[in-house]
Protein backbone atom coordinates (compact mmCIF):
# COMPACT_ATOMS: atom_id res chain seq x y z
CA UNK A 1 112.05 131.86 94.85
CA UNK A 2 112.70 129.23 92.04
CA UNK A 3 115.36 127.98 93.83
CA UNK A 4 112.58 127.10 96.56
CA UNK A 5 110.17 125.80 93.65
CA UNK A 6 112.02 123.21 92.35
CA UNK A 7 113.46 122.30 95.45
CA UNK A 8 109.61 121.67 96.17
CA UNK A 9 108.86 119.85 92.94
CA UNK A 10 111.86 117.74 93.84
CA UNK A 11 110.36 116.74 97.43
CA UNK A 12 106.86 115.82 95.36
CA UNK A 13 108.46 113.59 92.98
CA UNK A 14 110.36 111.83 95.66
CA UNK A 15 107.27 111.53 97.62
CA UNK A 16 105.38 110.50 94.95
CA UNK A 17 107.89 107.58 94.22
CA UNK A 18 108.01 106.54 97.80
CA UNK A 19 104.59 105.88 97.75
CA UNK A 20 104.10 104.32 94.95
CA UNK A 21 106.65 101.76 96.62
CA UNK A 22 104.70 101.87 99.77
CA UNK A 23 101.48 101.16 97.86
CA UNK A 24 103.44 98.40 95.52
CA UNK A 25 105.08 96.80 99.14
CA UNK A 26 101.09 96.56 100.52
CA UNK A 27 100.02 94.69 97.12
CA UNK A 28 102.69 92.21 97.55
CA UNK A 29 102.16 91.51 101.45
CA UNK A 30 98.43 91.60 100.69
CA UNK A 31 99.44 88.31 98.06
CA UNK A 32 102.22 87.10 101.22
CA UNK A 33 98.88 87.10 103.07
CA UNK A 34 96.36 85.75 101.15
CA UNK A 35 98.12 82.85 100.45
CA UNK A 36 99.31 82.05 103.85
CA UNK A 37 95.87 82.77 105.73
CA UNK A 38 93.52 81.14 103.21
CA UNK A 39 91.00 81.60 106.00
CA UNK A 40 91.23 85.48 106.26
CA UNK A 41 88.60 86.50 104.23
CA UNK A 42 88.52 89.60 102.08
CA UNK A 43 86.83 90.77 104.52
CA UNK A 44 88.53 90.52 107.69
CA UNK A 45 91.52 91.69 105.79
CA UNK A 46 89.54 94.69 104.53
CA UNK A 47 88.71 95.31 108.48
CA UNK A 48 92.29 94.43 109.52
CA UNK A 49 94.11 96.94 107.14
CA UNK A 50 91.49 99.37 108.13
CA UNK A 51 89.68 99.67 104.86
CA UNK A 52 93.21 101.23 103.17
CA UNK A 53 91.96 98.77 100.14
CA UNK A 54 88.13 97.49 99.93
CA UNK A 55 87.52 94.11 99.33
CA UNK A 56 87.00 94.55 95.36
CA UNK A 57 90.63 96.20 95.03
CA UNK A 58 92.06 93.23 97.61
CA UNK A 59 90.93 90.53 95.15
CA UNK A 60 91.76 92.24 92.12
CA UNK A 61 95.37 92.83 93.42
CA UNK A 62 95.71 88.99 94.52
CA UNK A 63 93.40 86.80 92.19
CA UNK A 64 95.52 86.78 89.52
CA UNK A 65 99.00 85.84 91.81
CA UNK A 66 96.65 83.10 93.24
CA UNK A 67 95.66 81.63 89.95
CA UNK A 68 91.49 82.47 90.56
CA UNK A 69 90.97 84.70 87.86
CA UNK A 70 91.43 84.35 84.18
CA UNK A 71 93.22 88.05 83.80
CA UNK A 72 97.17 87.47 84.19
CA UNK A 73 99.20 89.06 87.18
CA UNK A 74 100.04 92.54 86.63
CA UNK A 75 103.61 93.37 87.64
């Protein structure tokens, strides 16, 4: 039975780490995007990505890599 416990605390943490690189791969394609489709607005890529992010976390997550707010890029 603790065998199967930690087995199952190891499959969390790995799961947890994969998607925290999932979520960190969407942040940088939602920068890729923004600055190669000025046009899209926050928006349409709200609607496109079907609301996974609103709006206010899309241009908190790309402002600063774009140079339109005064906060620096987080890493």
């Amino acid at each position: 039975m603790v065998d199967e416990l930690l087995a199952a605390v190891d499959e969390a943490r790995a799961a947890d780490e994969t998607a925290r690189a999932r979520h960190a791969r969407v942040k940088e394609l939602l920068v890729r995007v923004r600055r190669e489709k000025p046009a899209l607005t926050l928006a349409e890529i709200e609607e496109k990505i079907g609301r996974y992010y609103d709006r206010g976390t899309i241009s908190r997550v790309t402002a600063p890599a774009l140079g339109l707010s005064k906060q620096p890029a987080q890493s």
